[in-house]
Protein backbone atom coordinates (compact mmCIF):
# COMPACT_ATOMS: atom_id res chain seq x y z
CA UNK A 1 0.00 0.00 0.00
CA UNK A 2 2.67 1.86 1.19
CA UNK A 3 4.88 1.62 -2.16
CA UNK A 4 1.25 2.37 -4.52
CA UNK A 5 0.64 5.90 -2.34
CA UNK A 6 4.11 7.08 -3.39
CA UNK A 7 3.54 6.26 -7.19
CA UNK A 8 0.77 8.12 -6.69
CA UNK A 9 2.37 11.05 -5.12
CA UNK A 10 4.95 11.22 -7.93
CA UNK A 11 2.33 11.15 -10.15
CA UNK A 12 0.87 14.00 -8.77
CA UNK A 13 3.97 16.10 -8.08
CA UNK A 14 4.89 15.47 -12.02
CA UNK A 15 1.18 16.78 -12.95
CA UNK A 16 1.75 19.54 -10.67
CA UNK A 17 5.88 20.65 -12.34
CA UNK A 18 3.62 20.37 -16.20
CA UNK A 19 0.98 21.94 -14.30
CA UNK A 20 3.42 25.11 -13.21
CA UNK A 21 5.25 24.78 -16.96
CA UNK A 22 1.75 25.61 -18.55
CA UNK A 23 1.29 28.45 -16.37
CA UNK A 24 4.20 30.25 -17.52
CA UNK A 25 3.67 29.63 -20.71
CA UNK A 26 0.39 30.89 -20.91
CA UNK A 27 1.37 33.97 -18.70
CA UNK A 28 4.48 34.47 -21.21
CA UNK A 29 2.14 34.14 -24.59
CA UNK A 30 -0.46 36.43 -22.84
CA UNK A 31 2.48 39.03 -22.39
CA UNK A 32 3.21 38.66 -25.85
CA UNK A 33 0.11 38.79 -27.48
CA UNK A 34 -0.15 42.52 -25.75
CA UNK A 35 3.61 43.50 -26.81
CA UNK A 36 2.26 42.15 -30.30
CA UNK A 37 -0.66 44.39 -30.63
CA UNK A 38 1.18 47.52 -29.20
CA UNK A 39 4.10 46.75 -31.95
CA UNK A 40 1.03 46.13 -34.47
CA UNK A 41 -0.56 49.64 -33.87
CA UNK A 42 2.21 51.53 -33.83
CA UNK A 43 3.64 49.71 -37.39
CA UNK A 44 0.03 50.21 -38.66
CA UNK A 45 0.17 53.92 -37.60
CA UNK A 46 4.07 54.92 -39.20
CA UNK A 47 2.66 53.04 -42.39
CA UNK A 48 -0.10 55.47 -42.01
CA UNK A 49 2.34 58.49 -41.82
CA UNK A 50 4.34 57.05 -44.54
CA UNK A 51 1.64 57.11 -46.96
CA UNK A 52 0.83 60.32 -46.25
CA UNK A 53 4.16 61.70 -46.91
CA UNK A 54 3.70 59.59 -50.09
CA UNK A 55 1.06 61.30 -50.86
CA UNK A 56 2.45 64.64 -50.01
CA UNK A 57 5.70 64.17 -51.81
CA UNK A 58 3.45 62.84 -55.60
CA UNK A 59 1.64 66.29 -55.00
CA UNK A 60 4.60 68.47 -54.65
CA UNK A 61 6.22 66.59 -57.19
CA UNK A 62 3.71 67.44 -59.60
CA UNK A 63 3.77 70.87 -58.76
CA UNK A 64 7.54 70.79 -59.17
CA UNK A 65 7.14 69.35 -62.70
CA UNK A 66 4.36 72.19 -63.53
CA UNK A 67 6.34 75.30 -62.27
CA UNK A 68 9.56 73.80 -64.38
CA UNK A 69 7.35 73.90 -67.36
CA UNK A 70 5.89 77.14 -67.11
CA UNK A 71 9.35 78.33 -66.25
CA UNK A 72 10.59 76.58 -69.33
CA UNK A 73 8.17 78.12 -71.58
CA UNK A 74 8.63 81.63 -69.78
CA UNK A 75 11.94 81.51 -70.49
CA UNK A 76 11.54 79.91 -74.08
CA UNK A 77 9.38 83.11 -74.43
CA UNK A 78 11.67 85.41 -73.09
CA UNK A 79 14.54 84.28 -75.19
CA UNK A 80 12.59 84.39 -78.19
CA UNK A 81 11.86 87.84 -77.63
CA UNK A 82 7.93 87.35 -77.56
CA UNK A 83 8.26 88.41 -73.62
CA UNK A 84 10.29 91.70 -72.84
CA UNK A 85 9.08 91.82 -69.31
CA UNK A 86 11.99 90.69 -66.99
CA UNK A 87 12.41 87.04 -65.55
CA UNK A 88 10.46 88.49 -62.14
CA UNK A 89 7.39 86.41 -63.65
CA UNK A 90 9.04 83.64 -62.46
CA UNK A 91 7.48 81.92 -59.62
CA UNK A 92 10.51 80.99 -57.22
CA UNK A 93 9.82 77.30 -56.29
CA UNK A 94 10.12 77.85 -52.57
CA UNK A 95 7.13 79.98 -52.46
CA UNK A 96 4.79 77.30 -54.01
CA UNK A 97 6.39 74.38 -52.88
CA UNK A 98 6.22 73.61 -48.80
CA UNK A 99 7.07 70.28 -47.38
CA UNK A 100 5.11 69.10 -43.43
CA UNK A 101 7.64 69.49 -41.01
CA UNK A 102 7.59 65.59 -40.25
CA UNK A 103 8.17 65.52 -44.12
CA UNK A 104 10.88 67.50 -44.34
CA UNK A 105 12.38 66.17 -41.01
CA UNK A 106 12.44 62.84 -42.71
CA UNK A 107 13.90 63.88 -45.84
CA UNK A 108 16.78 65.82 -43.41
CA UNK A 109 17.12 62.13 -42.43
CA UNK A 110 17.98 60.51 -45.28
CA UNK A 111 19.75 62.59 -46.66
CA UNK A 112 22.63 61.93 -43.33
């Protein structure tokens, strides 16, 4: 009887040692699965941001390409003598072309 009781009780000291291996586990996968979805949102959100400044940079881009090719054709004009006003009709590109802060911060960036 004696020898069947501590079977038993190893038995049940094992099931307790897998019991106490589950637990932390579970308590490490739970920790996890929040570090996850904090690392998830704040990807999700920079992605965000990048697309904006995507966005922002096709825009100005396009505006870049315009003011070239009214400046071109300015100073096609103005060569050609058909324009006798001076080349103060040209729109600087600063003026019309601003970049977000976060933008240009980013941009700053890269170019280091």
């Amino acid at each position: 009887m004696g020898n069947r009781l501590d079977k038993v009780l190893n038995k049940y000291n094992e099931s307790v040692d897998i019991r106490k291996t589950y637990d932390v586990i579970l308590s490490k996968l739970q920790q996890e699965r929040i570090n996850y979805e904090r690392t998830l949102q704040n990807m999700e959100k920079k992605l965000r941001d990048k697309n904006c400044d995507v966005k922002e940079l096709l825009t100005l881009t396009k505006q870049a390409q315009t003011l070239k090719q009214e400046t071109q054709k300015k100073l096609e004009m103005a060569q050609n003598g058909e324009e006798l006003s001076t080349m103060s009709n040209i729109v600087p590109v600063e003026k019309n072309l601003t970049l977000s802060s976060d933008l240009q911060h980013d941009l700053n960036q890269t170019k280091n």
